[in-house]
PDB file of N, CA and C in Angstrom:
ATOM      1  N   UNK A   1     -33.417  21.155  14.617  1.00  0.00           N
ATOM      2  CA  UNK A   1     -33.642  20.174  15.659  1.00  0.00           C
ATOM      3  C   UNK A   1     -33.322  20.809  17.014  1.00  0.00           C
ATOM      4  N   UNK A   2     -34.278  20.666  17.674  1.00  0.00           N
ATOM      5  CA  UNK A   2     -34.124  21.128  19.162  1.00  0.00           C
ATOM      6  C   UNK A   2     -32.825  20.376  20.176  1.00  0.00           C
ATOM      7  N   UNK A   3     -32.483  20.329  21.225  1.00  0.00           N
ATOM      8  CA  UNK A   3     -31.987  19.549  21.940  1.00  0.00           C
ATOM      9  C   UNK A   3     -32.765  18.415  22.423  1.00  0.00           C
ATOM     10  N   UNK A   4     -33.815  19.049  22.824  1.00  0.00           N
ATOM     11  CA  UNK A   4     -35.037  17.689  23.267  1.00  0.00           C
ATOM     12  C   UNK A   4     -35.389  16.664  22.226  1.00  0.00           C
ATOM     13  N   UNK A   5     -35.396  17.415  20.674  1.00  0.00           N
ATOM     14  CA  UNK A   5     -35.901  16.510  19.649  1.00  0.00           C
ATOM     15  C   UNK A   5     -34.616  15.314  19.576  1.00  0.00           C
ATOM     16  N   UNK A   6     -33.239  16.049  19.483  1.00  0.00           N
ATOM     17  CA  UNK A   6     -31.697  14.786  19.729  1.00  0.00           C
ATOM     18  C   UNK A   6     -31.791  14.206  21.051  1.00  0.00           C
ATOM     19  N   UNK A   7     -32.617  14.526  21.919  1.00  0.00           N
ATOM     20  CA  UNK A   7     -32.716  13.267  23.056  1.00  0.00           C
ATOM     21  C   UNK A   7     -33.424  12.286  22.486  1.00  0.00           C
ATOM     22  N   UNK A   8     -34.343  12.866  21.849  1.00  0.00           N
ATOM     23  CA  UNK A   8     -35.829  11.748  21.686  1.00  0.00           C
ATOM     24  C   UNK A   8     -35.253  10.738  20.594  1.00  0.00           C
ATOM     25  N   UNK A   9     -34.310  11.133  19.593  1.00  0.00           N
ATOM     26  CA  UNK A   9     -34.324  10.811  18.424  1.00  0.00           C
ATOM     27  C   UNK A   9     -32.880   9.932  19.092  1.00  0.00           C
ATOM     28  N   UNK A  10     -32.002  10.187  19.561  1.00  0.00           N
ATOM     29  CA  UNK A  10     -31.153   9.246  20.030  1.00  0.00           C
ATOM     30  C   UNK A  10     -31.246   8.138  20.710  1.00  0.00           C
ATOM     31  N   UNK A  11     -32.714   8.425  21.479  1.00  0.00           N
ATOM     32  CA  UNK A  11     -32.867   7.410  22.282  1.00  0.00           C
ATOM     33  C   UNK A  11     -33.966   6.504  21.292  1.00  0.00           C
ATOM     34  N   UNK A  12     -34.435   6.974  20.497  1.00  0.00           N
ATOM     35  CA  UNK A  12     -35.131   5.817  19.869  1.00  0.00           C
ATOM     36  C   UNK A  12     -34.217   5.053  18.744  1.00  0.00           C
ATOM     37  N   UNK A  13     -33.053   5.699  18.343  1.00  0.00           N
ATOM     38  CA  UNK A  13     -32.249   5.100  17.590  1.00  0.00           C
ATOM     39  C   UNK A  13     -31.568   4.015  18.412  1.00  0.00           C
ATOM     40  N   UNK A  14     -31.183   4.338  19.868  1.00  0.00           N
ATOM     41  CA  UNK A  14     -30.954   3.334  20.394  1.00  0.00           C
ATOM     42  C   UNK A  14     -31.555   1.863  20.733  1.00  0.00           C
ATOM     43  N   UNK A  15     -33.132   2.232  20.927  1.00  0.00           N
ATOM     44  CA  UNK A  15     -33.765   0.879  21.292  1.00  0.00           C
ATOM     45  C   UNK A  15     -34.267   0.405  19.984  1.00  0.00           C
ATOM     46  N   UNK A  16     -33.867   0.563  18.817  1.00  0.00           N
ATOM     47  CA  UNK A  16     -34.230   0.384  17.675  1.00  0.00           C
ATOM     48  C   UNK A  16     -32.980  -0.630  17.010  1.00  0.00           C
ATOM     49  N   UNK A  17     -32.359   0.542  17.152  1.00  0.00           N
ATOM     50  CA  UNK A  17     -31.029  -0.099  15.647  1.00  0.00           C
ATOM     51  C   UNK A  17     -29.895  -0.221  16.947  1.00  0.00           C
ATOM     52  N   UNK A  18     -29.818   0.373  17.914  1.00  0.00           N
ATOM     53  CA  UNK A  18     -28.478   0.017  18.786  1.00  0.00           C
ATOM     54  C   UNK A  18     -28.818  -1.246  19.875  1.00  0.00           C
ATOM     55  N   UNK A  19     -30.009  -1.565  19.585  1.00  0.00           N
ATOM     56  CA  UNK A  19     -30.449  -2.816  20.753  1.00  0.00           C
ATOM     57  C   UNK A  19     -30.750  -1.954  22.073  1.00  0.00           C
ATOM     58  N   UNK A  20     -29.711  -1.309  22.767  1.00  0.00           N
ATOM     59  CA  UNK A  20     -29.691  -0.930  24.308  1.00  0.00           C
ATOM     60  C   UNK A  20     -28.157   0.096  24.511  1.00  0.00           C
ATOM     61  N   UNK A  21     -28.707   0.775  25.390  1.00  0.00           N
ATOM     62  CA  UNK A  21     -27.378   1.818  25.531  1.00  0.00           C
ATOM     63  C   UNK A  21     -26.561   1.050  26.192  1.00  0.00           C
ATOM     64  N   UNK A  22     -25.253   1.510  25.611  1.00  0.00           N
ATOM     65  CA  UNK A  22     -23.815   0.914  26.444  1.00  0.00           C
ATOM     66  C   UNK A  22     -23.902   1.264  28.272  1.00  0.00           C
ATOM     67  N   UNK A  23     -23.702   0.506  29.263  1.00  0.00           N
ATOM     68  CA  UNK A  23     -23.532   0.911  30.236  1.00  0.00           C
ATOM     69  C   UNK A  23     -22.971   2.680  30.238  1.00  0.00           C
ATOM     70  N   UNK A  24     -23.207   3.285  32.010  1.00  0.00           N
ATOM     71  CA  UNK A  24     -22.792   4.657  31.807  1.00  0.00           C
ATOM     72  C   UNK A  24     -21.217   4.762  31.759  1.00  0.00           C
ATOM     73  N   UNK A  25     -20.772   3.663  32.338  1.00  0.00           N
ATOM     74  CA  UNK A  25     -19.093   3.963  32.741  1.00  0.00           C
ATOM     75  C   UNK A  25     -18.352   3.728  31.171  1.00  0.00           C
ATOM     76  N   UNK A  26     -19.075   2.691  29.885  1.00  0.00           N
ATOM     77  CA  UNK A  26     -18.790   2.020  28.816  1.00  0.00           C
ATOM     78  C   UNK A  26     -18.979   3.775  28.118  1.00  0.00           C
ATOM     79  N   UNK A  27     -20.210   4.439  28.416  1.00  0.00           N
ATOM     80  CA  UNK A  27     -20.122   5.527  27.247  1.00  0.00           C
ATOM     81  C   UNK A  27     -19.410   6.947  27.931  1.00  0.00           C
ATOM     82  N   UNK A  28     -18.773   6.710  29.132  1.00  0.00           N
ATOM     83  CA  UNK A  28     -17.782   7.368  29.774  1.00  0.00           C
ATOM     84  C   UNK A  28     -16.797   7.792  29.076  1.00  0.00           C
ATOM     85  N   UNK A  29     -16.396   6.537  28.986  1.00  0.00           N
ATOM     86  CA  UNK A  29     -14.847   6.070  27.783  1.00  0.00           C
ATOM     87  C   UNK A  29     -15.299   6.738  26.584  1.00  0.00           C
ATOM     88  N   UNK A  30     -16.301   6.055  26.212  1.00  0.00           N
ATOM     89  CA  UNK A  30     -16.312   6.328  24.606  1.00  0.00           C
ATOM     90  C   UNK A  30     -16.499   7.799  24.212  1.00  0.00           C
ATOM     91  N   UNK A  31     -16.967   8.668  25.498  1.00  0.00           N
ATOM     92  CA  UNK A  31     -17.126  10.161  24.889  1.00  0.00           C
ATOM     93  C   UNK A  31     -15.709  10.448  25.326  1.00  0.00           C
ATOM     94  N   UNK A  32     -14.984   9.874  26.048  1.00  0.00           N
ATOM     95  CA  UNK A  32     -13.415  10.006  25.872  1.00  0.00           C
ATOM     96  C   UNK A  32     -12.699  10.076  24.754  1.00  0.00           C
ATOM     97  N   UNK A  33     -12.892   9.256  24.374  1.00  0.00           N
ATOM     98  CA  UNK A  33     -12.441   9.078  23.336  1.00  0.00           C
ATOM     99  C   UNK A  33     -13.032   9.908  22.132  1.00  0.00           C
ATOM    100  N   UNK A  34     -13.478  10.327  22.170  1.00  0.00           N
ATOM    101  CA  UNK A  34     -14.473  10.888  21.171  1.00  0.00           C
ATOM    102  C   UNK A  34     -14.097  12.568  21.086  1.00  0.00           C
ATOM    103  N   UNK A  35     -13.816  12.919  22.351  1.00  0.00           N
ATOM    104  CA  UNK A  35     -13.075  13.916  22.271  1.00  0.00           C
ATOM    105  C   UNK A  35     -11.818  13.847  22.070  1.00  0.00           C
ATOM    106  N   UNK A  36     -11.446  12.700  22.290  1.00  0.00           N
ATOM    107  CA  UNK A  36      -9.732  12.931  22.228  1.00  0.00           C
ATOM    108  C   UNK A  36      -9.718  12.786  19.996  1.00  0.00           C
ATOM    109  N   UNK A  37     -10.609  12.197  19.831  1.00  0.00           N
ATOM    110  CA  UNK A  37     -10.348  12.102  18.160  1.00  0.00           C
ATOM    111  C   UNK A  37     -10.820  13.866  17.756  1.00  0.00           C
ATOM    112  N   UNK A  38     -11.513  14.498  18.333  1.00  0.00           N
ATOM    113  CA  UNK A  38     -11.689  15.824  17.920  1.00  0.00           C
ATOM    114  C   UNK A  38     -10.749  17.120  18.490  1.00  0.00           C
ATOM    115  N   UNK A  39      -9.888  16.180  19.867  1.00  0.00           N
ATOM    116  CA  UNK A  39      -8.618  16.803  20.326  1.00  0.00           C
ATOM    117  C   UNK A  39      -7.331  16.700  18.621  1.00  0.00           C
ATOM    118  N   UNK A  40      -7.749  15.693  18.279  1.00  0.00           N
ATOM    119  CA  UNK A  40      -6.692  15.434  17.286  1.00  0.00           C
ATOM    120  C   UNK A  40      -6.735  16.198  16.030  1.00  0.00           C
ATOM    121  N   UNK A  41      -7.761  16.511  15.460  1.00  0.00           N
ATOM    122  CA  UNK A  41      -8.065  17.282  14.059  1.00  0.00           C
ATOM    123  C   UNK A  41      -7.716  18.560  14.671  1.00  0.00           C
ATOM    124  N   UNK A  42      -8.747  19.126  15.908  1.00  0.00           N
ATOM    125  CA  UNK A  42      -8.100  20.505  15.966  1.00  0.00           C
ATOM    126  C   UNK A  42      -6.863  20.780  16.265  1.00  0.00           C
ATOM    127  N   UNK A  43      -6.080  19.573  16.850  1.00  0.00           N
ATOM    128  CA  UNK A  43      -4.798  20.123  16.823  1.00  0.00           C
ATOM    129  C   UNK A  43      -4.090  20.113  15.348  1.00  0.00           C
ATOM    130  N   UNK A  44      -4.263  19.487  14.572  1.00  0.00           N
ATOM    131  CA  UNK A  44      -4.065  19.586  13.644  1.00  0.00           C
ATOM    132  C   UNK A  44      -4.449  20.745  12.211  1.00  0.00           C
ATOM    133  N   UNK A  45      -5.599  21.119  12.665  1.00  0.00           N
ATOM    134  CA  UNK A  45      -5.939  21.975  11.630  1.00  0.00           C
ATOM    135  C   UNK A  45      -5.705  23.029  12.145  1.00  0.00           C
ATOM    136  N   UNK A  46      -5.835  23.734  13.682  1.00  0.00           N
ATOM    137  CA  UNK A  46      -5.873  24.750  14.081  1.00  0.00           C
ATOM    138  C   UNK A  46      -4.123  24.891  14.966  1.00  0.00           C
ATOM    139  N   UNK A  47      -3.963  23.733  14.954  1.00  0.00           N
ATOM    140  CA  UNK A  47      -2.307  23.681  16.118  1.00  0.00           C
ATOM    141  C   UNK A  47      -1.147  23.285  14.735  1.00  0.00           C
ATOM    142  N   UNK A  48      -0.169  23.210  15.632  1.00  0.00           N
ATOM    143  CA  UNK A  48       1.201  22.680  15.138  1.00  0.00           C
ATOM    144  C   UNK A  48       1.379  21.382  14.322  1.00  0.00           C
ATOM    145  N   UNK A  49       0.395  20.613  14.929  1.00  0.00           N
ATOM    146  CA  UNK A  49       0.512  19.559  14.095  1.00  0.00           C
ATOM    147  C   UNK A  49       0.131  19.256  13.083  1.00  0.00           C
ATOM    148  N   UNK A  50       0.932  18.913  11.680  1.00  0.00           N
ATOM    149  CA  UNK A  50       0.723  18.170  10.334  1.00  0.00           C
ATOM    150  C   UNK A  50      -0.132  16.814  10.134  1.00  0.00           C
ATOM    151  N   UNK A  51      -1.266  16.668   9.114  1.00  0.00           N
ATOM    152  CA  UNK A  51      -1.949  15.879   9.217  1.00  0.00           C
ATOM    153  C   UNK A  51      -1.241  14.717   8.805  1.00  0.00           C
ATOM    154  N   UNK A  52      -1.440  13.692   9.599  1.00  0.00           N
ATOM    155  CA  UNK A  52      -1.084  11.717   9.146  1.00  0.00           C
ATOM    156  C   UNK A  52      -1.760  11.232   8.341  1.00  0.00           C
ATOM    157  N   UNK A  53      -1.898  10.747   7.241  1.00  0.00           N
ATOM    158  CA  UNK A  53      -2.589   9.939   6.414  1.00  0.00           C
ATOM    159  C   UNK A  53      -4.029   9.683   6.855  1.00  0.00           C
ATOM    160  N   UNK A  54      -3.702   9.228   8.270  1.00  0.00           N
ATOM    161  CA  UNK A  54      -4.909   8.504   8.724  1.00  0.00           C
ATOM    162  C   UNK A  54      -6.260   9.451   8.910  1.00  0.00           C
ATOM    163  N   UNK A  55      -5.724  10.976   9.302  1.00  0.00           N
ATOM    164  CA  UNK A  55      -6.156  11.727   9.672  1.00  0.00           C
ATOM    165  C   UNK A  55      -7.169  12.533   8.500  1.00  0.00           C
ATOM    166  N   UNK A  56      -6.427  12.478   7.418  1.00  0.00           N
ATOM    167  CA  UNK A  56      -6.934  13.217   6.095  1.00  0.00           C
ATOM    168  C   UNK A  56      -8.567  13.048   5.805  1.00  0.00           C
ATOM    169  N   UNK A  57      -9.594  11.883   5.818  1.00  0.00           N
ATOM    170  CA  UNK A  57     -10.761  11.415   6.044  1.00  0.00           C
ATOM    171  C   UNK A  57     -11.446  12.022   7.654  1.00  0.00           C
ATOM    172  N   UNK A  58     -10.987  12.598   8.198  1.00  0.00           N
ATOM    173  CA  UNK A  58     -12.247  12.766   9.205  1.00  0.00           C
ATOM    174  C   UNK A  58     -12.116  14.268   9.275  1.00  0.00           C
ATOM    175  N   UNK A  59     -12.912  14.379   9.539  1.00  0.00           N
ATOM    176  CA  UNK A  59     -13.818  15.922   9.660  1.00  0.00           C
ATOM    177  C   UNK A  59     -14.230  16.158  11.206  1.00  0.00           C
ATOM    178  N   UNK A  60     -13.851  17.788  11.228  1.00  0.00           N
ATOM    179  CA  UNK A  60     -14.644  18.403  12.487  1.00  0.00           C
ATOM    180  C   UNK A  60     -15.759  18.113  12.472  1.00  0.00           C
ATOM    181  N   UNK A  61     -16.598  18.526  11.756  1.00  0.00           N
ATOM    182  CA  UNK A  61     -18.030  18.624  12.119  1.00  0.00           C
ATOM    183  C   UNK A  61     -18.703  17.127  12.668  1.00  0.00           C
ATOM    184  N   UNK A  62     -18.272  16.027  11.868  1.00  0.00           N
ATOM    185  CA  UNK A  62     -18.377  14.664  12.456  1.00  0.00           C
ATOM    186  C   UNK A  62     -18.107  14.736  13.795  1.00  0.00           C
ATOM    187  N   UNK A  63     -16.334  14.399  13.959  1.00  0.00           N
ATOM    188  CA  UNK A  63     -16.105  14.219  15.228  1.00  0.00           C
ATOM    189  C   UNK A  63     -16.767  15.097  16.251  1.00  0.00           C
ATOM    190  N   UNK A  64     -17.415  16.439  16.092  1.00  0.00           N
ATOM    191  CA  UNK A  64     -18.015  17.058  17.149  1.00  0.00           C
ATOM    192  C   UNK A  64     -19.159  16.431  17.248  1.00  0.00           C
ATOM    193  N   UNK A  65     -20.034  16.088  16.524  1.00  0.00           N
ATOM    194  CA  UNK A  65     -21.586  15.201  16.342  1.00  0.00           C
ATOM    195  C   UNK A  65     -21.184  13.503  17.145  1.00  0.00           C
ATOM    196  N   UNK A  66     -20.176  12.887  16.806  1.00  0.00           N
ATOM    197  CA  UNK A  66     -19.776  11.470  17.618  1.00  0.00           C
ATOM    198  C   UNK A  66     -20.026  12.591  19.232  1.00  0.00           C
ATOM    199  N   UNK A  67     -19.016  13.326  19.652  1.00  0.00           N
ATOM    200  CA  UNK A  67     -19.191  14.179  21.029  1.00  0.00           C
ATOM    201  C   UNK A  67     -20.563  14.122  21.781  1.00  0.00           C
ATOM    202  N   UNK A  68     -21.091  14.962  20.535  1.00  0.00           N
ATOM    203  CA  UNK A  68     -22.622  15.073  21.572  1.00  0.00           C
ATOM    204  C   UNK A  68     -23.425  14.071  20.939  1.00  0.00           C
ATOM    205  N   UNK A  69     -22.865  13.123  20.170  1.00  0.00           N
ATOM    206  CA  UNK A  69     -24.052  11.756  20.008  1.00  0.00           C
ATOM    207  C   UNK A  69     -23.862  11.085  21.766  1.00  0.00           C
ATOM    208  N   UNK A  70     -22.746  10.730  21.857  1.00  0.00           N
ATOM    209  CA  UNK A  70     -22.417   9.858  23.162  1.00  0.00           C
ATOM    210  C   UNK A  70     -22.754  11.117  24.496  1.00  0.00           C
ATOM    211  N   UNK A  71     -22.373  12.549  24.342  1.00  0.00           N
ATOM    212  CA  UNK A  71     -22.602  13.062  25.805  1.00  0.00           C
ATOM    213  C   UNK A  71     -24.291  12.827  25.651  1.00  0.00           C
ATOM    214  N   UNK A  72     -25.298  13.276  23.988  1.00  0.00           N
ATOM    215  CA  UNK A  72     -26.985  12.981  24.737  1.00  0.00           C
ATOM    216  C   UNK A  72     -27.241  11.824  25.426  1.00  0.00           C
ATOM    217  N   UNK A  73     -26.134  10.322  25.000  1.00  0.00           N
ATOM    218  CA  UNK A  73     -26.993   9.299  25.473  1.00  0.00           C
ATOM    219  C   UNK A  73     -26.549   8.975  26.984  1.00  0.00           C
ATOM    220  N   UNK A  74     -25.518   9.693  27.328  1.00  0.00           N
ATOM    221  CA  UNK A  74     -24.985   9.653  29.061  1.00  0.00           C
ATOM    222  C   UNK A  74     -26.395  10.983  29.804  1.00  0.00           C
ATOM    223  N   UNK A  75     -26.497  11.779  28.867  1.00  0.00           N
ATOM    224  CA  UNK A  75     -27.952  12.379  29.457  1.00  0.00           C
ATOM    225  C   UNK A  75     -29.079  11.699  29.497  1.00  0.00           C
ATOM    226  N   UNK A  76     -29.383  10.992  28.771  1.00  0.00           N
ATOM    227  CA  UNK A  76     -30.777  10.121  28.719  1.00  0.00           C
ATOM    228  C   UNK A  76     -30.593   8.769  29.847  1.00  0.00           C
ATOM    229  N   UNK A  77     -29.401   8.568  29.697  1.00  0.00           N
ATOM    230  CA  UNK A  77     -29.085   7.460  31.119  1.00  0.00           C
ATOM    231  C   UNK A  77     -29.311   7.970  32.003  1.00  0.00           C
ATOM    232  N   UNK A  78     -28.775   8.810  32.711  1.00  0.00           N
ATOM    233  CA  UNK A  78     -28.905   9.477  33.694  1.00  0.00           C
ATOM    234  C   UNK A  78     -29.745  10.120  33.995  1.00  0.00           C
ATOM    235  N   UNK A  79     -31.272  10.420  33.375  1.00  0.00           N
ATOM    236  CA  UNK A  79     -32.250  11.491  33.707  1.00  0.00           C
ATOM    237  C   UNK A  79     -31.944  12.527  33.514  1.00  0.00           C
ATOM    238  N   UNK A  80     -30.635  13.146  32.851  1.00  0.00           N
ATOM    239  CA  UNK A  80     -30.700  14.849  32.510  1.00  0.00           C
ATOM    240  C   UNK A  80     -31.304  15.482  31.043  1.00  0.00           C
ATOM    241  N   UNK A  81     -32.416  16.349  31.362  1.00  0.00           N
ATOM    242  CA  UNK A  81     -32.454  17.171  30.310  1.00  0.00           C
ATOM    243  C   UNK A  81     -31.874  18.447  30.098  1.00  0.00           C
ATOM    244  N   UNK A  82     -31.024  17.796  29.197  1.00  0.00           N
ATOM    245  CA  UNK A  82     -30.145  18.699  28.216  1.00  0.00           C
ATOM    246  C   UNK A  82     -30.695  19.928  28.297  1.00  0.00           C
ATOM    247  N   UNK A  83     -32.124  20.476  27.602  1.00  0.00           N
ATOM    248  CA  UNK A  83     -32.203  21.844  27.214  1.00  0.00           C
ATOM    249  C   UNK A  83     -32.517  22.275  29.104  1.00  0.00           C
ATOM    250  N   UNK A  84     -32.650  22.170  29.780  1.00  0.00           N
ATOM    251  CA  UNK A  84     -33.177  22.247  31.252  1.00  0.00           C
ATOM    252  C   UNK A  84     -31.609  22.468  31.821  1.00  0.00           C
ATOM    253  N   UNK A  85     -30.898  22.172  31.759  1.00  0.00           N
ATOM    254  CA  UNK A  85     -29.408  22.049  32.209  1.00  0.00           C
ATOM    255  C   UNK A  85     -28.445  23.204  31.311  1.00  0.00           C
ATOM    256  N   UNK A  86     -28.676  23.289  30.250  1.00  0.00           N
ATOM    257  CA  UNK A  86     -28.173  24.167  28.964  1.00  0.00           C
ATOM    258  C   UNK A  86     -28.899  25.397  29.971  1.00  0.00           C
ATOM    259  N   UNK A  87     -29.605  25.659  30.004  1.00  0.00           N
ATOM    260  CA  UNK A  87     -30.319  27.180  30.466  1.00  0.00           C
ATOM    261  C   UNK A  87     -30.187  27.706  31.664  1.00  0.00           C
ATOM    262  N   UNK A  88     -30.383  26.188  32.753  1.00  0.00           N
ATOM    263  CA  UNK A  88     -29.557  26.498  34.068  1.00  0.00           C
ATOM    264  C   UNK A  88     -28.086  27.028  34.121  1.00  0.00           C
ATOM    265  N   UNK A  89     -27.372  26.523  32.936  1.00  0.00           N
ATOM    266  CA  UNK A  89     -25.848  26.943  33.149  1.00  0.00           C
ATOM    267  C   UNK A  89     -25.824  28.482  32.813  1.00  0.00           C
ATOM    268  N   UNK A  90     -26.535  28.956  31.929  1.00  0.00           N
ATOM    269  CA  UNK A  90     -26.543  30.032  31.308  1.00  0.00           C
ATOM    270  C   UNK A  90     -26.820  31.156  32.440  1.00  0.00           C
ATOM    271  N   UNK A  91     -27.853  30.272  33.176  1.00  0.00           N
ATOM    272  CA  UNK A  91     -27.851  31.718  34.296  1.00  0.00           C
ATOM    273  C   UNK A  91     -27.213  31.268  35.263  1.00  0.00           C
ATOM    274  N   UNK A  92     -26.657  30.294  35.432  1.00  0.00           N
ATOM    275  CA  UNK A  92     -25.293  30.270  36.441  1.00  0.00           C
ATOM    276  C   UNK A  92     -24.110  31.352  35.504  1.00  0.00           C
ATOM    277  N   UNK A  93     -23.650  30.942  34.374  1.00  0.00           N
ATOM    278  CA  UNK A  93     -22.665  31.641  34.004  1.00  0.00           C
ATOM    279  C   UNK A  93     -22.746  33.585  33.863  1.00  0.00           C
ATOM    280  N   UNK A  94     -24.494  33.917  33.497  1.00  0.00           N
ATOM    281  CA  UNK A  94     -24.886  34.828  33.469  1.00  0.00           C
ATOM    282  C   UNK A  94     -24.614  35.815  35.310  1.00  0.00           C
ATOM    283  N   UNK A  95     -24.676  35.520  36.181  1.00  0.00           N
ATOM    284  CA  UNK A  95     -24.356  35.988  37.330  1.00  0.00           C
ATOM    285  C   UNK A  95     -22.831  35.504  37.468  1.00  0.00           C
ATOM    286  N   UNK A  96     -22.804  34.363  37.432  1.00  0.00           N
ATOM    287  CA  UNK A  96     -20.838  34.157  38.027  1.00  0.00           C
ATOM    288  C   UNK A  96     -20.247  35.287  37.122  1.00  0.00           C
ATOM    289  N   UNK A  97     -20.196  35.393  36.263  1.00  0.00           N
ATOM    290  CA  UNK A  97     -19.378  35.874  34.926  1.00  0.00           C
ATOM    291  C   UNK A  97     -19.769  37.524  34.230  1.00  0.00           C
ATOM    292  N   UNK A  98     -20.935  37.960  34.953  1.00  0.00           N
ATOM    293  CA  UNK A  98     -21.587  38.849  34.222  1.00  0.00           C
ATOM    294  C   UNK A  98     -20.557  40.118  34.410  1.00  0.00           C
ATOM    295  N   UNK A  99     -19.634  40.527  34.771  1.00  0.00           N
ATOM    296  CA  UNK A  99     -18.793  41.143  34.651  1.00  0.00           C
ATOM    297  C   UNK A  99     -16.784  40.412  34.299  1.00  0.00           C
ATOM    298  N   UNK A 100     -16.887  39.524  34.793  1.00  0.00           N
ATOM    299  CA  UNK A 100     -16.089  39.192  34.692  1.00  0.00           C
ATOM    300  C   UNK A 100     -15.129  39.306  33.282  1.00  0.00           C
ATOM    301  N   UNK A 101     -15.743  38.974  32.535  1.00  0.00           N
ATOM    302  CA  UNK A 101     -14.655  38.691  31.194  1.00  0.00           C
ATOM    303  C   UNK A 101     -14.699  40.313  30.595  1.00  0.00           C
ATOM    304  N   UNK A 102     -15.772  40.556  31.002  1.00  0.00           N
ATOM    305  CA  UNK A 102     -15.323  42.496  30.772  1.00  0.00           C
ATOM    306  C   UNK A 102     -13.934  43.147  31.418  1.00  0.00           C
ATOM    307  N   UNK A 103     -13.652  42.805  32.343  1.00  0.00           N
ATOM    308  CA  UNK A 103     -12.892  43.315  32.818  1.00  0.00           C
ATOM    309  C   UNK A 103     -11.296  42.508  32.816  1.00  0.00           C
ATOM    310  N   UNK A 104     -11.300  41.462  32.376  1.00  0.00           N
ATOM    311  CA  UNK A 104     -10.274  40.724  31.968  1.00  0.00           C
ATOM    312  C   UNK A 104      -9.310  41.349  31.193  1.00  0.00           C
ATOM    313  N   UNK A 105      -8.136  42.278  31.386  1.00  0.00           N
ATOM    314  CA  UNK A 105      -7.102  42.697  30.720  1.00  0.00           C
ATOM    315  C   UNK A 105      -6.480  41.400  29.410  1.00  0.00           C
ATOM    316  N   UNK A 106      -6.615  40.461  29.875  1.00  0.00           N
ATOM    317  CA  UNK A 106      -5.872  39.747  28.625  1.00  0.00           C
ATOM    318  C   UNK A 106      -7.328  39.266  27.164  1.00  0.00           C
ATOM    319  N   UNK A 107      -8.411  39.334  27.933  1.00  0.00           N
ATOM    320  CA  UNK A 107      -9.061  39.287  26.648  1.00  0.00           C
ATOM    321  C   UNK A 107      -9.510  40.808  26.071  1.00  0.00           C
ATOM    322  N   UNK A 108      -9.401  41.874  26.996  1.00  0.00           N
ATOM    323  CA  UNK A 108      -9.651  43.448  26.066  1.00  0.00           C
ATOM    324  C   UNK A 108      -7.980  43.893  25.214  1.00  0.00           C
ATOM    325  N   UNK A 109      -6.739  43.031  25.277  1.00  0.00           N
ATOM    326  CA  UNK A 109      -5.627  43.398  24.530  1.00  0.00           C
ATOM    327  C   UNK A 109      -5.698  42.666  23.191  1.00  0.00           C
ATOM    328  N   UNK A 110      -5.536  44.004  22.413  1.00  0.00           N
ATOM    329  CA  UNK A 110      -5.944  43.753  20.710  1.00  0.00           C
ATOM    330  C   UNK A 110      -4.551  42.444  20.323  1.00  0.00           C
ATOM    331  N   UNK A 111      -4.691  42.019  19.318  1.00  0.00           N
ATOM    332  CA  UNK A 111      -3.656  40.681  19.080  1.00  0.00           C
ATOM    333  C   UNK A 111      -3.241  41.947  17.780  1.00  0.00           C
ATOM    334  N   UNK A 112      -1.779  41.358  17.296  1.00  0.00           N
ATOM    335  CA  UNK A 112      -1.322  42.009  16.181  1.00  0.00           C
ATOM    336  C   UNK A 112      -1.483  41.315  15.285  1.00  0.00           C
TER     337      UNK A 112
END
């Protein structure tokens, strides 16, 4: 699936089975939140913290898909295409950066 095909396909899931998209400020929150539940597993699977009961049932790969379910439909509100914006950044990051992380002493020091 392309990026354009998860615009198309989100937004028809919306005027279909979701009635109408949540206001932009309503799916603001909710991709808030949405990261903060995928703030929580990785801290957990990858950080210090021990999993809670509650926690044991959800999965990365979900909670990252809730992420970019709610960031495509704040793109489709707003008039942004995703793959058009994805490629612009790339050659923004491609000139800002194109030396940069080469020369970064703390990412060329080997870890033990």
């Amino acid at each position: 699936m392309t990026i354009a095909n998860a615009q198309e396909k989100v937004d028809q899931w919306i005027k279909t089975v979701g009635v109408r998209y949540f206001n932009e400020l309503t799916n603001m929150t909710i991709l808030m939140e949405e990261v903060g539940e995928l703030a929580r597993i990785m801290a957990r699977k990858y950080g210090e913290q021990s999993f809670k009961e509650s926690d044991k049932d959800r999965n990365l790969d979900d909670e990252m898909a809730d992420v970019l379910w709610v960031l495509i439909c704040l793109a489709n509100q707003t008039g942004v295409d995703l793959t058009k914006a994805l490629e612009k950044n790339f050659d923004k990051k491609n000139l800002r950066d194109k030396d940069r992380h080469k020369s970064n002493e703390k990412l060329n020091q080997k870890k033990d």
